[in-house]
C-alpha atoms as a PDB file:
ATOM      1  CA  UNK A   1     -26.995  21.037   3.193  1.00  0.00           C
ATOM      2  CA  UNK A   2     -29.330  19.122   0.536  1.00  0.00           C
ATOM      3  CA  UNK A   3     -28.426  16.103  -1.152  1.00  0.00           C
ATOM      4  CA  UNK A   4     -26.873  17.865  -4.157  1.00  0.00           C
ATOM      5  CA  UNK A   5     -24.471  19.492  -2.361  1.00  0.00           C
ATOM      6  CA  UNK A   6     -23.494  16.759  -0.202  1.00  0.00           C
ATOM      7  CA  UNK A   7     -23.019  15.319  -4.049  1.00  0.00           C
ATOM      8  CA  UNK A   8     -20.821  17.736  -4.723  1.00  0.00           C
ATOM      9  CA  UNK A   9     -18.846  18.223  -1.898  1.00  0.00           C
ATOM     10  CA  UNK A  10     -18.326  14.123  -1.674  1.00  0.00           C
ATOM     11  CA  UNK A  11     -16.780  14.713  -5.113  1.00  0.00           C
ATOM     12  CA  UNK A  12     -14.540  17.126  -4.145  1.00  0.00           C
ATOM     13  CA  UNK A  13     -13.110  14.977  -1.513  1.00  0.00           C
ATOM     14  CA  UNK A  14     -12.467  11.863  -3.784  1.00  0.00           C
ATOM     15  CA  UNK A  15     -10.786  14.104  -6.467  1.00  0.00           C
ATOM     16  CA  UNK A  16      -8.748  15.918  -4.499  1.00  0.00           C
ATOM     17  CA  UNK A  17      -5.179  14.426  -4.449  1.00  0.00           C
ATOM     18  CA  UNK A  18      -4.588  11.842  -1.354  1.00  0.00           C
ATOM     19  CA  UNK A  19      -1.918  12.705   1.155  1.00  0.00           C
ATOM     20  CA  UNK A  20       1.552  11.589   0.871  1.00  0.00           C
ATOM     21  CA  UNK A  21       2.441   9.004   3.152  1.00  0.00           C
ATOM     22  CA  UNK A  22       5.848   9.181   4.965  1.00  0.00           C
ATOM     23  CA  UNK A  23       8.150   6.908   4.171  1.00  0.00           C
ATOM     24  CA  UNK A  24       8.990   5.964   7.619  1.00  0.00           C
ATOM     25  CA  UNK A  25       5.198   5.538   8.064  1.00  0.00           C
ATOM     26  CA  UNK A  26       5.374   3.186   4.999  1.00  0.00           C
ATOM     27  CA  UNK A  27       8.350   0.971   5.871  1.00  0.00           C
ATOM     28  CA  UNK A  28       6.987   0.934   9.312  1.00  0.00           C
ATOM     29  CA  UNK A  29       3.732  -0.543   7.748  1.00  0.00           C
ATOM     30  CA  UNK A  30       5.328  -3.310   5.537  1.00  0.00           C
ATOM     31  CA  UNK A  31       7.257  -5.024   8.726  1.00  0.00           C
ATOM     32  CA  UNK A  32       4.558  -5.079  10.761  1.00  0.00           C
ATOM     33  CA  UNK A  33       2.470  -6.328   7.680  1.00  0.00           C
ATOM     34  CA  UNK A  34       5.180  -8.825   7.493  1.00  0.00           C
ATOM     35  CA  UNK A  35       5.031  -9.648  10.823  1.00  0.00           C
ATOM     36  CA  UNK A  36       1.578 -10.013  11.038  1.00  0.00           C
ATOM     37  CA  UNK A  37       2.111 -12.842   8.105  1.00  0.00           C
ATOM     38  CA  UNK A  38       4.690 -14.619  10.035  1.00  0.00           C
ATOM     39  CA  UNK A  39       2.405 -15.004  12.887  1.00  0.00           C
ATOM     40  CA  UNK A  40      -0.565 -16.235  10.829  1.00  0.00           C
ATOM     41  CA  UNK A  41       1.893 -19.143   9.080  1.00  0.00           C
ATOM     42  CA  UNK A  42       3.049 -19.991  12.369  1.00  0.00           C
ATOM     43  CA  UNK A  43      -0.301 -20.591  14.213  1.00  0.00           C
ATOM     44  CA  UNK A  44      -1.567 -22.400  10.976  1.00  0.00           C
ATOM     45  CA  UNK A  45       1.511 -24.662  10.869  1.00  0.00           C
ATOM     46  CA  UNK A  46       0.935 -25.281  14.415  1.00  0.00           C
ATOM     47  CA  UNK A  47      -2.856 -25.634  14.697  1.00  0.00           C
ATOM     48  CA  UNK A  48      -2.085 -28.280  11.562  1.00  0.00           C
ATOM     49  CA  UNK A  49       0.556 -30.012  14.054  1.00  0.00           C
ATOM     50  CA  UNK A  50      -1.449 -30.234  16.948  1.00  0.00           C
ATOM     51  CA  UNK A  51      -4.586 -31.922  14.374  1.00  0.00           C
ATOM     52  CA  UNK A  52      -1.862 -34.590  13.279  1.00  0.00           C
ATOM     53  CA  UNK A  53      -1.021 -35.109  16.980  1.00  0.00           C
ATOM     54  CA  UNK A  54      -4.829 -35.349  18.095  1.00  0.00           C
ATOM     55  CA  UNK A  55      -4.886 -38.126  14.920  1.00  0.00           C
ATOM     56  CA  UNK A  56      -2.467 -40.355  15.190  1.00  0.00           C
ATOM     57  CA  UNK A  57      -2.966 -40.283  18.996  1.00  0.00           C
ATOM     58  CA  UNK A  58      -6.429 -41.057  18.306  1.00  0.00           C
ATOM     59  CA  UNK A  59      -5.071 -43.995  15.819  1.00  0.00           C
ATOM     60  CA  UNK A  60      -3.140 -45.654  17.930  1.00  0.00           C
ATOM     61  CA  UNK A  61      -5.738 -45.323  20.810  1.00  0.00           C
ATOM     62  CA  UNK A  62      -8.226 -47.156  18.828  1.00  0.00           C
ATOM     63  CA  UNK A  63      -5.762 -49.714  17.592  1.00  0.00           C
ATOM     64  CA  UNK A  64      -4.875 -50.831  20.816  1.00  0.00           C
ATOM     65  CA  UNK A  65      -8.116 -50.202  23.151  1.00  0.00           C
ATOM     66  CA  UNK A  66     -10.647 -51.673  20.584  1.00  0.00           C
ATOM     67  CA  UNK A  67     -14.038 -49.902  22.174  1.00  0.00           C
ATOM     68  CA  UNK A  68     -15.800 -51.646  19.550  1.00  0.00           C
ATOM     69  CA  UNK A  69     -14.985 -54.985  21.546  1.00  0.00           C
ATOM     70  CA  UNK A  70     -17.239 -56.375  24.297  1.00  0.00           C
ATOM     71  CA  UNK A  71     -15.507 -56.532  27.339  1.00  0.00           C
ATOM     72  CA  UNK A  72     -14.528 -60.075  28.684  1.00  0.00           C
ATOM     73  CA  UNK A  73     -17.387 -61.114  31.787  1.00  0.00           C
ATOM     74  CA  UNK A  74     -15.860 -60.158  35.072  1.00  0.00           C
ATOM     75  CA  UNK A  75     -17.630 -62.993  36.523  1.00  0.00           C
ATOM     76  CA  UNK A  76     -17.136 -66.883  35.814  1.00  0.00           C
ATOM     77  CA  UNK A  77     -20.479 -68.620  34.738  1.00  0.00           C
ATOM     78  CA  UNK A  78     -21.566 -70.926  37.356  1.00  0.00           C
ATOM     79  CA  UNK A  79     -19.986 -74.591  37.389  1.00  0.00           C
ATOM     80  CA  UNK A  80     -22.638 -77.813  37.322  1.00  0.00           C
ATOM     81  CA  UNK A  81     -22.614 -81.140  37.030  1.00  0.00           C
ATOM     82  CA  UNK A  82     -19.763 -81.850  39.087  1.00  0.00           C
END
């Protein structure tokens, strides 16, 4: 088979009619695209949760640890002149 009739017989095929799809097939199809949608909203609304969580716990964390503070000396300086 050249290239011209591979041409022509790859225009066949995308004239010809498409099959019919069964409507059972089709409904089918539309819930489980449906559900499919569900699922993605929930585990974006979720994911989007958990980020809020990790940032106000991360807030709050901050606000009350203060790492940018020194610590306080463990130790007490040496007393003199006594």
């Amino acid at each position: 088979m050249n290239r011209t009739e591979r041409e022509a017989a790859a225009r066949r095929i995308l004239e010809q009619r498409p099959p019919r799809v069964p409507t059972e097939l089709y409904d089918d199809v539309v819930h489980r695209g449906e559900r499919v949608l569900r699922r993605r909203t929930a585990v974006r609304r979720a994911l989007w949760l958990v980020l809020l969580a990790v940032t106000v716990a991360l807030a709050v964390w901050v606000l009350t640890v203060r790492p940018w503070v020194e610590p306080p000396s463990q130790t007490t300086p040496p007393v003199s002149g006594w």
